[in-house]
Protein backbone atom coordinates (compact mmCIF):
# COMPACT_ATOMS: atom_id res chain seq x y z
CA UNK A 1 -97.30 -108.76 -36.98
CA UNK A 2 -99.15 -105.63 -37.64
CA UNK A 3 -100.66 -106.42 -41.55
CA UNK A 4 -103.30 -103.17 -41.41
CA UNK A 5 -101.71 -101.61 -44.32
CA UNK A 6 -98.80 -102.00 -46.86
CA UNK A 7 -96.30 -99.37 -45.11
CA UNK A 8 -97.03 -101.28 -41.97
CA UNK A 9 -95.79 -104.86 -43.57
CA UNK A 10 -92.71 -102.58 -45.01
CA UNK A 11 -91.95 -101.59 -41.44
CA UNK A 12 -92.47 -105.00 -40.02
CA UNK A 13 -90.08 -106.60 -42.52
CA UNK A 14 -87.59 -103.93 -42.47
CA UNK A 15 -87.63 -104.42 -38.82
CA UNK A 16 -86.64 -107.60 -39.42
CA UNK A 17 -83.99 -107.10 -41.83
CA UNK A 18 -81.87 -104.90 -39.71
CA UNK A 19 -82.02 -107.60 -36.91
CA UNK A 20 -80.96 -109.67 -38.94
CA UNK A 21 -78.38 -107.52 -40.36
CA UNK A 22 -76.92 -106.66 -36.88
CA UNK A 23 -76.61 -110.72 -36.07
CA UNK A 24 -75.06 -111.61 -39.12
CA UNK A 25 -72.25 -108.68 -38.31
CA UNK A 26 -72.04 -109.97 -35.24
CA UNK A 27 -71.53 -113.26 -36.37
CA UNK A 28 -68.63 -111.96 -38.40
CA UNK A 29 -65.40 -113.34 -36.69
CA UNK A 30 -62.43 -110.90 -36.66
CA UNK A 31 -60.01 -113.03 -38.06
CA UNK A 32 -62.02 -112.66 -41.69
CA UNK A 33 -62.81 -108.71 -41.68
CA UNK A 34 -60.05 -108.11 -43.74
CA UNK A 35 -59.80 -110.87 -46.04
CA UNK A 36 -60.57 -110.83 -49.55
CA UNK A 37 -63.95 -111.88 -51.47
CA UNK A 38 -64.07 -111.53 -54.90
CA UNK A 39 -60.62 -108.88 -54.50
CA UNK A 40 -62.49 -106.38 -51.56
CA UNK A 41 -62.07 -106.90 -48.46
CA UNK A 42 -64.74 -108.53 -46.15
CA UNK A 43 -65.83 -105.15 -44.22
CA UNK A 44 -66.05 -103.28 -47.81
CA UNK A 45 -69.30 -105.96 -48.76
CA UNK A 46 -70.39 -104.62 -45.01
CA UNK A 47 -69.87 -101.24 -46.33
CA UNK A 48 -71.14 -101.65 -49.82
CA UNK A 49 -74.04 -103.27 -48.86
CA UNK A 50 -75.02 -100.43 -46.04
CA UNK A 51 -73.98 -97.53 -48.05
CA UNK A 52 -76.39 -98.99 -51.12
CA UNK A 53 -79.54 -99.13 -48.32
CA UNK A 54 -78.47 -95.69 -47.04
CA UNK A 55 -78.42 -94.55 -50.53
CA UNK A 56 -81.00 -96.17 -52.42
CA UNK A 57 -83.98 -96.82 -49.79
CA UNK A 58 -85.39 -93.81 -49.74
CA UNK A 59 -84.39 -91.76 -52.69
CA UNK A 60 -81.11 -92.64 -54.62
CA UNK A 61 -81.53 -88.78 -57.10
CA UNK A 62 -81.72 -86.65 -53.62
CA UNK A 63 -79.82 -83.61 -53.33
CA UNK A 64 -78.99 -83.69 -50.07
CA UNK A 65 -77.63 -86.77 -49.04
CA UNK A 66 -74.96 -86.65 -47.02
CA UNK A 67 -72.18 -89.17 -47.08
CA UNK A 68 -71.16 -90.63 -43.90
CA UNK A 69 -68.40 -89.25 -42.25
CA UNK A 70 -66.14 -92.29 -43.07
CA UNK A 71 -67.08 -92.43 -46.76
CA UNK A 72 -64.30 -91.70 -49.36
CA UNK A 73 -65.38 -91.46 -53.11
CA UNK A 74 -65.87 -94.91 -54.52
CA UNK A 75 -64.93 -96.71 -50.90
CA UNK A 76 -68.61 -98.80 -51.95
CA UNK A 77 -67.38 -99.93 -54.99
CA UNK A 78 -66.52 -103.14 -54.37
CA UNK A 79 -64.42 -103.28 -58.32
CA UNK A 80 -62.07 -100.73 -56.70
CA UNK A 81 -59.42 -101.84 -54.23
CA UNK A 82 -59.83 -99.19 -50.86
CA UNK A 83 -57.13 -97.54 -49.46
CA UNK A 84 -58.50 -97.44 -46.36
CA UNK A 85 -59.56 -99.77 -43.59
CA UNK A 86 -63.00 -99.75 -42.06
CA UNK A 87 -62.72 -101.77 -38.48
CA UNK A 88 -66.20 -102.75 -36.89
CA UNK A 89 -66.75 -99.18 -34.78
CA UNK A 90 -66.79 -97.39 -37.74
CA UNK A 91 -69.31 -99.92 -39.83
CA UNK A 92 -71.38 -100.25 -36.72
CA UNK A 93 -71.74 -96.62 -36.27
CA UNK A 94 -72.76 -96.38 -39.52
CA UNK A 95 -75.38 -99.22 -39.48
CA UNK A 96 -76.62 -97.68 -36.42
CA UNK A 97 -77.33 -94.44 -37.86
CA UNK A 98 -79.00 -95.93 -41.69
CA UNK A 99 -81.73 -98.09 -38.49
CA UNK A 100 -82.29 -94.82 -37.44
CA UNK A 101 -82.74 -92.78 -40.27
CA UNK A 102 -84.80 -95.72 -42.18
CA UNK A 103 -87.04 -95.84 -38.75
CA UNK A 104 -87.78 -92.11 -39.50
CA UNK A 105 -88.36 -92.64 -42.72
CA UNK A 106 -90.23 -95.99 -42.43
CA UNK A 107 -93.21 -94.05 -39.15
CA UNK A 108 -94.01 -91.36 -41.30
CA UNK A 109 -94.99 -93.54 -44.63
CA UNK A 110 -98.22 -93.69 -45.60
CA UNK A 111 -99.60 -96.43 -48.44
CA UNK A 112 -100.69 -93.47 -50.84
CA UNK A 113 -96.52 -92.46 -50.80
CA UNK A 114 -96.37 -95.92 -51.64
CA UNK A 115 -96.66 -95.05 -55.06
CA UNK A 116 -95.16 -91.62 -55.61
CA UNK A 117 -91.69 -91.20 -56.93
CA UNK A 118 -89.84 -88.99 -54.20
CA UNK A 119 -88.18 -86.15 -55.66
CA UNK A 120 -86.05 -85.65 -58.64
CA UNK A 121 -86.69 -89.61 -58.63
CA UNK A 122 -87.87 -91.49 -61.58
CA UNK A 123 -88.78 -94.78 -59.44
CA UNK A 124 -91.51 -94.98 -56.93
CA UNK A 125 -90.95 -95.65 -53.26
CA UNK A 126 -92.28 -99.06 -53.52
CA UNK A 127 -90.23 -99.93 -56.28
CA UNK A 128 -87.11 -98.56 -54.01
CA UNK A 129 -87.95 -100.27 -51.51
CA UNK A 130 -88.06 -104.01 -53.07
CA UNK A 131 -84.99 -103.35 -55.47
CA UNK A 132 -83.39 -102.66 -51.90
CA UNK A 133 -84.56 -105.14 -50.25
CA UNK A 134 -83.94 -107.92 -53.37
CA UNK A 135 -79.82 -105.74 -53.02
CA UNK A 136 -79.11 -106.06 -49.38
CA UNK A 137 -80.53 -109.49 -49.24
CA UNK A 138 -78.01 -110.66 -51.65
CA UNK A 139 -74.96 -109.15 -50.20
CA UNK A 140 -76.57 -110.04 -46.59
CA UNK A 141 -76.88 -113.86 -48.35
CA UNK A 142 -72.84 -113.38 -49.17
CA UNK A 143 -71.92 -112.25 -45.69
CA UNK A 144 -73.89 -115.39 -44.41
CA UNK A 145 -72.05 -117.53 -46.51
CA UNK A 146 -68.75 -115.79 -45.90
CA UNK A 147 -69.33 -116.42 -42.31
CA UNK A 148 -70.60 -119.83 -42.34
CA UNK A 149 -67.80 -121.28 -44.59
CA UNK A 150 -65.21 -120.03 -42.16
CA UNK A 151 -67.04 -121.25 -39.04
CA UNK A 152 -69.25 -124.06 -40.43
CA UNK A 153 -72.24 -122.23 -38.60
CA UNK A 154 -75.33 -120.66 -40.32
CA UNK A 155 -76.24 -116.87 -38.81
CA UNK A 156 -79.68 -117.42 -37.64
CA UNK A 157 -82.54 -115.94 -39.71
CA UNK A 158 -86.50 -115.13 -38.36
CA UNK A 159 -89.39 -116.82 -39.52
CA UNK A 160 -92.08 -114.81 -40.08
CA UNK A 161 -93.94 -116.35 -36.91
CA UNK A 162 -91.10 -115.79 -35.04
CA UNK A 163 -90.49 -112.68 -32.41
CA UNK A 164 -87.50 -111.02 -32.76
CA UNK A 165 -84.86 -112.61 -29.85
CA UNK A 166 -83.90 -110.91 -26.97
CA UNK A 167 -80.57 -111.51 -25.34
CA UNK A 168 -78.99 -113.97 -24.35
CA UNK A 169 -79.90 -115.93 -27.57
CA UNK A 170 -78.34 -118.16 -30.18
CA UNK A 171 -76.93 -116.29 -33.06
CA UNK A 172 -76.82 -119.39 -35.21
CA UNK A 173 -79.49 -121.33 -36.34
């Protein structure tokens, strides 16, 4: 692991994150994407959880962010009951274009952005970063236990001395 500066750790270990974001939704068995945690549906703490990265990674306050095109107002609210169905195209799609956009985002960081609030932002982009990271990691922490009381299998997680896995591999630890 790469530990030259701090935007490179933040790369390394969002790296990381989204690998092990894409194993625990593929750990995800069918037969619970619909059911109900807490009153929402499995897939909406999928979506809630992506949409709040999306959102809230790199600058929560700017004006141009653009919803995704399967987004409905307040579908990420997880208080509000959707009237719509995500299936696992449409969240995969999704999580596939927030790696992209946050590996954009991530190569052209520097450590003096580090602590400069992007615009029309009041927090810095260090402090977005770890109040995402501290978010996702407790809805990514529900999905794992979602998933491993209905199987009885753990989603596997990386060590930090651990490469990321290359297929075929063990998706459970």
């Amino acid at each position: 692991m790469r530990q030259t500066s701090y935007h490179a750790v933040i790369a390394e270990m969002t790296v990381r994150a989204l690998w092990e974001t894409q194993n625990v939704l593929d750990c995800i068995p069918d037969e619970i994407w619909n059911d109900l945690y807490g009153g929402a549906p499995l897939w909406q703490h999928v979506y809630h959880m992506l949409h709040e990265l999306d959102q809230w990674f790199i600058n929560p306050r700017d004006r141009d962010f653009v919803e995704p095109p399967i987004h409905e107002p307040r579908l990420q609210d997880l208080q509000i009951y959707p009237a719509s169905r995500l299936d696992r195209a449409q969240v995969g799609e999704y999580f596939y274009t927030i790696k992209a956009k946050l590996s954009l985002y991530l190569t052209s960081l520097h450590d003096e952005d580090l602590l400069q609030c992007p615009e029309n932002c009041e927090w810095t982009r260090f402090t977005l970063i770890l109040a995402q990271y501290r978010h996702w990691h407790l809805h990514l922490g529900m999905l794992m236990g979602f998933v491993q009381a209905a199987t009885g299998l753990c989603p596997r997680t990386l060590t930090l001395e651990e490469e990321i896995p290359r297929s075929p591999y063990d998706p459970y630890e």
